[in-house]
Structures are given as structure tokens and as C-alpha cells.
N, C-alpha and C. Protein backbone atom coordinates (compact mmCIF):
# COMPACT_ATOMS: atom_id res chain seq x y z
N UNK A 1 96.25 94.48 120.40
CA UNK A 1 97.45 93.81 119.98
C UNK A 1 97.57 93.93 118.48
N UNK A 2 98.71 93.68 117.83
CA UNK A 2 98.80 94.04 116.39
C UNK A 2 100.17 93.09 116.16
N UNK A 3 100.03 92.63 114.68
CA UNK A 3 101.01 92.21 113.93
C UNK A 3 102.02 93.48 113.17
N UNK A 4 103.05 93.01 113.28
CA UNK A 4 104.53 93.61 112.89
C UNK A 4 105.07 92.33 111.60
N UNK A 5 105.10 92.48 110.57
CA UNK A 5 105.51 91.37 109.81
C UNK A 5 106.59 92.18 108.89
N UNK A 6 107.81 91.62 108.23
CA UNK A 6 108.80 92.37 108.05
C UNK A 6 108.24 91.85 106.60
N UNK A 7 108.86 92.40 105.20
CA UNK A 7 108.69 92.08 103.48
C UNK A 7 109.05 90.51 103.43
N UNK A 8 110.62 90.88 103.89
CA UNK A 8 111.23 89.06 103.92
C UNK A 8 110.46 88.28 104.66
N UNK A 9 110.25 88.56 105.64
CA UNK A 9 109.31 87.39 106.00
C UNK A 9 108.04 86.88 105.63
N UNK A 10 107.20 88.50 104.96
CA UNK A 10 106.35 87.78 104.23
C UNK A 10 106.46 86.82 103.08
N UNK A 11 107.42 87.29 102.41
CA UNK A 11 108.18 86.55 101.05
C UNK A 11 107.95 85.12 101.46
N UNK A 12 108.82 85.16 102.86
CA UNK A 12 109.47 83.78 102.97
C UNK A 12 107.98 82.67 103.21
N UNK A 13 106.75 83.37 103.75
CA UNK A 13 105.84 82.32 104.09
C UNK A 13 105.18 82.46 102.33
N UNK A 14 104.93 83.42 101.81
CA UNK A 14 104.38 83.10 100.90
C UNK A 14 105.27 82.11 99.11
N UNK A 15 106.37 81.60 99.64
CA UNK A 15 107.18 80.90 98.74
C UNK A 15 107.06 79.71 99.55
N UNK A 16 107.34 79.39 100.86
CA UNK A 16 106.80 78.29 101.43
C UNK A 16 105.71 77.39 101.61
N UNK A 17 104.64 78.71 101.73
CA UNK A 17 103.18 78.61 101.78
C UNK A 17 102.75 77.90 100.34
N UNK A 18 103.35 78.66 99.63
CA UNK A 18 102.92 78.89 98.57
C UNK A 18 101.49 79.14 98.30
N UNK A 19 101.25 80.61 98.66
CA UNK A 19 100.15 81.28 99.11
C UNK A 19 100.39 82.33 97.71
N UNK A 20 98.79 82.40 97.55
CA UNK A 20 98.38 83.73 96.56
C UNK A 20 97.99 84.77 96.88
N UNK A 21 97.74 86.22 96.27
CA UNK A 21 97.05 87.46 96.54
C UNK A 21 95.69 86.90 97.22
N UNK A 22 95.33 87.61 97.92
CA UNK A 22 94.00 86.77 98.77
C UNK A 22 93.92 86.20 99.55
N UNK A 23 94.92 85.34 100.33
CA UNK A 23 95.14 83.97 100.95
C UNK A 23 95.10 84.89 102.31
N UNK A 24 95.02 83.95 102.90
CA UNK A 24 95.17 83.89 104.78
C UNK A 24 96.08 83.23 105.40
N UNK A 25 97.03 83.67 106.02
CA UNK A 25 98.06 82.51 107.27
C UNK A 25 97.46 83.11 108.40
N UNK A 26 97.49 82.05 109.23
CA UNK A 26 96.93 82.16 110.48
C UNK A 26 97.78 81.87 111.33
N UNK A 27 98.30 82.69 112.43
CA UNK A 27 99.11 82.08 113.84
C UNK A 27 98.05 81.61 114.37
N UNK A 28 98.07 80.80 115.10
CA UNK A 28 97.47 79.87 116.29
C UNK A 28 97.85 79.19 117.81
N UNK A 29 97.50 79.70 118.65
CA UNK A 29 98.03 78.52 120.10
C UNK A 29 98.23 77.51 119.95
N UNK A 30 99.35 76.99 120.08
CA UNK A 30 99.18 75.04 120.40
C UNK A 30 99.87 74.49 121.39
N UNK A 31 99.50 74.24 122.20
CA UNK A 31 100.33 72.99 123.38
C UNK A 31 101.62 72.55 123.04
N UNK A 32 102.38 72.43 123.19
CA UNK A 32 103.71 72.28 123.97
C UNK A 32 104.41 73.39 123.06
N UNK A 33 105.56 73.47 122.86
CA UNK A 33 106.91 74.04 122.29
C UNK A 33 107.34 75.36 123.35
N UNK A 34 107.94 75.78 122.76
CA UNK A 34 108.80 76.93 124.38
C UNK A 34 108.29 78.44 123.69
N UNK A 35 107.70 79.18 124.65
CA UNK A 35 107.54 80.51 124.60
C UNK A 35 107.87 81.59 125.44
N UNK A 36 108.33 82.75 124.96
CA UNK A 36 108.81 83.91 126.23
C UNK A 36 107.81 84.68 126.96
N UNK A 37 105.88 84.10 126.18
CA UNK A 37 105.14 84.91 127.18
C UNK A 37 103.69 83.82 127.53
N UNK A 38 104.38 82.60 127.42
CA UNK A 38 103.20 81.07 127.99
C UNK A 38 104.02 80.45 128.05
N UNK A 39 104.65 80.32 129.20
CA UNK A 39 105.06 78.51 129.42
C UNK A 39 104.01 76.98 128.78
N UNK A 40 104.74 76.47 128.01
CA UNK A 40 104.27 75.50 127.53
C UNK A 40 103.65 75.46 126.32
N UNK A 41 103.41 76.50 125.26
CA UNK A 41 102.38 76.83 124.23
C UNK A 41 103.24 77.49 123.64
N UNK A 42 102.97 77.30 122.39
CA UNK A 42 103.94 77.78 121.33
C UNK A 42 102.90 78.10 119.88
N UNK A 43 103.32 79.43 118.70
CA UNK A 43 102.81 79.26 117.82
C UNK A 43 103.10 78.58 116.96
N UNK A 44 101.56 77.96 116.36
CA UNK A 44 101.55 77.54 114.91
C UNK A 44 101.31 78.22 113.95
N UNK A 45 101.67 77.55 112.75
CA UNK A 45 101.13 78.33 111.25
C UNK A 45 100.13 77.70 110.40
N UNK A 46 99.07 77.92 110.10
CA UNK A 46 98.51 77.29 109.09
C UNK A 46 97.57 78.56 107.68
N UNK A 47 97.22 77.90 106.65
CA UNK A 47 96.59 78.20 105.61
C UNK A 47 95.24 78.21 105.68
N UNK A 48 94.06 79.21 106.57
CA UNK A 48 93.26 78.79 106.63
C UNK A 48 92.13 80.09 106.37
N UNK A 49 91.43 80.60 106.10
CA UNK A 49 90.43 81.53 106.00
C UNK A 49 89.75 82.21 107.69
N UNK A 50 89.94 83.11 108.00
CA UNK A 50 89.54 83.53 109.28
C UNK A 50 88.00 83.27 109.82
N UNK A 51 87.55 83.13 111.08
CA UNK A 51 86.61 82.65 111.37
C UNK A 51 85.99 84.12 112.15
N UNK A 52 86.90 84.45 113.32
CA UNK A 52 86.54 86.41 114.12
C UNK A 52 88.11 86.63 114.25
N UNK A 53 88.69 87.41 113.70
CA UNK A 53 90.27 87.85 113.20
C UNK A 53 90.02 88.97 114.73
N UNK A 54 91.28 88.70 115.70
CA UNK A 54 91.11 89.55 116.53
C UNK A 54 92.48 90.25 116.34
N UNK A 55 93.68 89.93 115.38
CA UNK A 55 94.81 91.25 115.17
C UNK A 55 95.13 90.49 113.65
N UNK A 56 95.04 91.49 112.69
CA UNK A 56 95.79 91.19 111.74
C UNK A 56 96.91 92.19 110.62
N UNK A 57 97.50 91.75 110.24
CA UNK A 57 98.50 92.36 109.07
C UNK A 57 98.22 92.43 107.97
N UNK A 58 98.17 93.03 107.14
CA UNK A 58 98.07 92.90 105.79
C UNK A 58 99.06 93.31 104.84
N UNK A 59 100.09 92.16 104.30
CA UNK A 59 101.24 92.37 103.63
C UNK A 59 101.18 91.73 102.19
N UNK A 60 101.57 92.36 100.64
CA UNK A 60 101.86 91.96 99.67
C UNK A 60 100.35 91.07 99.21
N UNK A 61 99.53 91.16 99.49
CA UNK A 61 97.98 91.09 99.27
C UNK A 61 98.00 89.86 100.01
N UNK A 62 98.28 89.87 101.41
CA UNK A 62 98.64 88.34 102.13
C UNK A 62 97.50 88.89 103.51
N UNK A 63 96.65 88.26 104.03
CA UNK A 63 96.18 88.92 105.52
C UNK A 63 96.63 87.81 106.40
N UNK A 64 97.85 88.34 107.66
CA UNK A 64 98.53 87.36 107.97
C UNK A 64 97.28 87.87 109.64
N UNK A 65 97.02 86.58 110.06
CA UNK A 65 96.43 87.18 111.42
C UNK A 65 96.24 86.07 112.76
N UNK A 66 95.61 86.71 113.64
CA UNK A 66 95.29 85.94 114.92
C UNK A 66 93.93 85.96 115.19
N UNK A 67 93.50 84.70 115.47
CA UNK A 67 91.80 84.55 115.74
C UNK A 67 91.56 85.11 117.28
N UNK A 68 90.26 86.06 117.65
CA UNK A 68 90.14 86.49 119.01
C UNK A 68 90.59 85.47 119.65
N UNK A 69 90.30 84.42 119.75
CA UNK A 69 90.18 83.50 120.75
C UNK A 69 91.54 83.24 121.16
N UNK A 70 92.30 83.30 120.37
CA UNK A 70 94.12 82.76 120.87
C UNK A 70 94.73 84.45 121.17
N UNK A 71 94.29 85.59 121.44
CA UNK A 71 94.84 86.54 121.95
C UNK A 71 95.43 86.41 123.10
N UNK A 72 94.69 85.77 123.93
CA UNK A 72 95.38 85.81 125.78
C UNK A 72 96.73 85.02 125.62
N UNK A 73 96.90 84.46 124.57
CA UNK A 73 98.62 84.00 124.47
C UNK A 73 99.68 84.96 124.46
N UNK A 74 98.85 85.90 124.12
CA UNK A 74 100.09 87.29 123.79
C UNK A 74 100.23 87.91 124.98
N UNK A 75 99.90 88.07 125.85
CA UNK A 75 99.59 88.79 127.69
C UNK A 75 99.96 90.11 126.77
N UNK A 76 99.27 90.85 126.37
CA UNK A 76 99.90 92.43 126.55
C UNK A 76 100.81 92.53 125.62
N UNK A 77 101.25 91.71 124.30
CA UNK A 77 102.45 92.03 123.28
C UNK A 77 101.67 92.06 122.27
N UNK A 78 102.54 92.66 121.51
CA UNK A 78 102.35 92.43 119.90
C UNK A 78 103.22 91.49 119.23
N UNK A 79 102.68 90.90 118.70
CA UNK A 79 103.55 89.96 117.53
C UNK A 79 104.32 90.57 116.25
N UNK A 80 105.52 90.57 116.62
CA UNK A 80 106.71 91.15 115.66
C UNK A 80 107.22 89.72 115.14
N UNK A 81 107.24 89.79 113.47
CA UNK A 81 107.82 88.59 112.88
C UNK A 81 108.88 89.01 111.84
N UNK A 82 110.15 88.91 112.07
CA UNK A 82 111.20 89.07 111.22
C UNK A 82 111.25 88.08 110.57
N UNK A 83 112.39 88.14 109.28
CA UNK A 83 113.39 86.97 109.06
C UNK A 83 114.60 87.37 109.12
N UNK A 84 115.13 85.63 109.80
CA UNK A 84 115.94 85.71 110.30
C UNK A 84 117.10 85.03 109.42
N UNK A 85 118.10 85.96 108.53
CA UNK A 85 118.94 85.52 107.77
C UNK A 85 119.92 84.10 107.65
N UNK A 86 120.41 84.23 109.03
CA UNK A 86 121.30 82.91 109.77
C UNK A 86 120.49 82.10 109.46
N UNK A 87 119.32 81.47 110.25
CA UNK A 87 118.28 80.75 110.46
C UNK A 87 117.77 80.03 108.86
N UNK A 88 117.58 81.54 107.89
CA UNK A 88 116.41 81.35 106.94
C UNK A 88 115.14 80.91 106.77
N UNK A 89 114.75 81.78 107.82
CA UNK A 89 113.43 81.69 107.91
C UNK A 89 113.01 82.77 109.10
N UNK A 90 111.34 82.55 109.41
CA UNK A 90 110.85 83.84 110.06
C UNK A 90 111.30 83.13 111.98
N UNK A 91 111.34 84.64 112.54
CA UNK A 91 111.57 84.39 114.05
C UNK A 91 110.40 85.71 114.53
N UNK A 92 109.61 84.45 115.49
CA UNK A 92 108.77 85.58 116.37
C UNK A 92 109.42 86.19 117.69
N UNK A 93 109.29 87.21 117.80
CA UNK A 93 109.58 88.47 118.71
C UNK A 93 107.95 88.50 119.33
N UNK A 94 108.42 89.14 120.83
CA UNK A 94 106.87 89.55 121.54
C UNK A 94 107.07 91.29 121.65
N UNK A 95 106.78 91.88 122.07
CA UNK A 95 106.77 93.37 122.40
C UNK A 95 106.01 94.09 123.49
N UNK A 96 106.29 94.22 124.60
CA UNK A 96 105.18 94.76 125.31
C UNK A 96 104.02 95.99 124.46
N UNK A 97 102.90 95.83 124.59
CA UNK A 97 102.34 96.69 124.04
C UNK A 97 102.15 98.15 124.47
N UNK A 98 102.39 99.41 123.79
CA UNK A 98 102.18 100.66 124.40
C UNK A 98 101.05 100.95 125.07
């Protein structure tokens, strides 16, 4: 599985984040909110240093990633993260994987 992260969207977490060259965002599983590939589980975001990184990105000296352990959330996708202009802010996409 692999991360897809677009410039703007990195922008947008690292002005939010307010994250430096070096830093880590982490997606994560969490119980409830609505998803198109887990009923019931939705991602989170947090600021945290990786523990076993099982897909990550590396954008604008940012390593945006997913810990092995929360992979089976993805069934078979990759995580594509735009931003989303309307919105202003990032929107996750799934992708079946090739």
C-alpha cells in the first residue's frame, strides 16, 4: 500500500500542523466516523514520531505515514490525499491497489 499526498495538501497540514522539516503526521484507525473501505472507522491525524511505519510519503521534508498495524483498514487501497479547494482542506480518496 502507499501514500499519494498532493503539495497543497501537504502545505495545508504543515500550516495547520504547524509542523517542521523532520516532523511526522501520522494517519491512524479510530472507531466511529464513515468510511468507503470499513464501516464504522474512520482516519485520524496526529503529530507523532513512527513506532514500525508500514506505508509512507515523504513530502517537503514532512514523512507523512501509516503504522503496520492500522494497514488492514485500507483492504487493498492506497491512500490518495488531495486538497480540496471548496472544502479547504485535505480529502482522503481510497484506490484499489495495482
Amino acid at each position: 500500500m502507499k501514500i499519494h499526498i498532493s503539495k497543497e495538501a501537504a502545505a495545508w497540514y504543515i500550516e495547520e500542523l504547524n509542523i517542521n522539516n523532520g516532523d511526522f503526521v501520522r494517519f491512524f484507525v479510530r472507531y466511529g466516523g464513515c468510511s468507503t473501505v470499513q464501516s464504522g472507522f474512520s482516519l485520524g491525524v496526529s503529530t507523532e514520531e513512527p513506532v514500525d511505519i508500514g506505508a509512507a510519503a515523504n513530502l517537503d521534508g514532512i514523512t507523512f505515514y501509516i503504522e503496520e498495524k492500522d494497514l488492514w483498514y485500507f483492504d487493498n487501497h492506497d491512500l490518495v490525499i488531495n486538497f480540496h479547494s471548496d472544502y479547504e482542506e485535505p480529502v482522503f480518496e481510497y484506490k484499489k491497489m495495482d
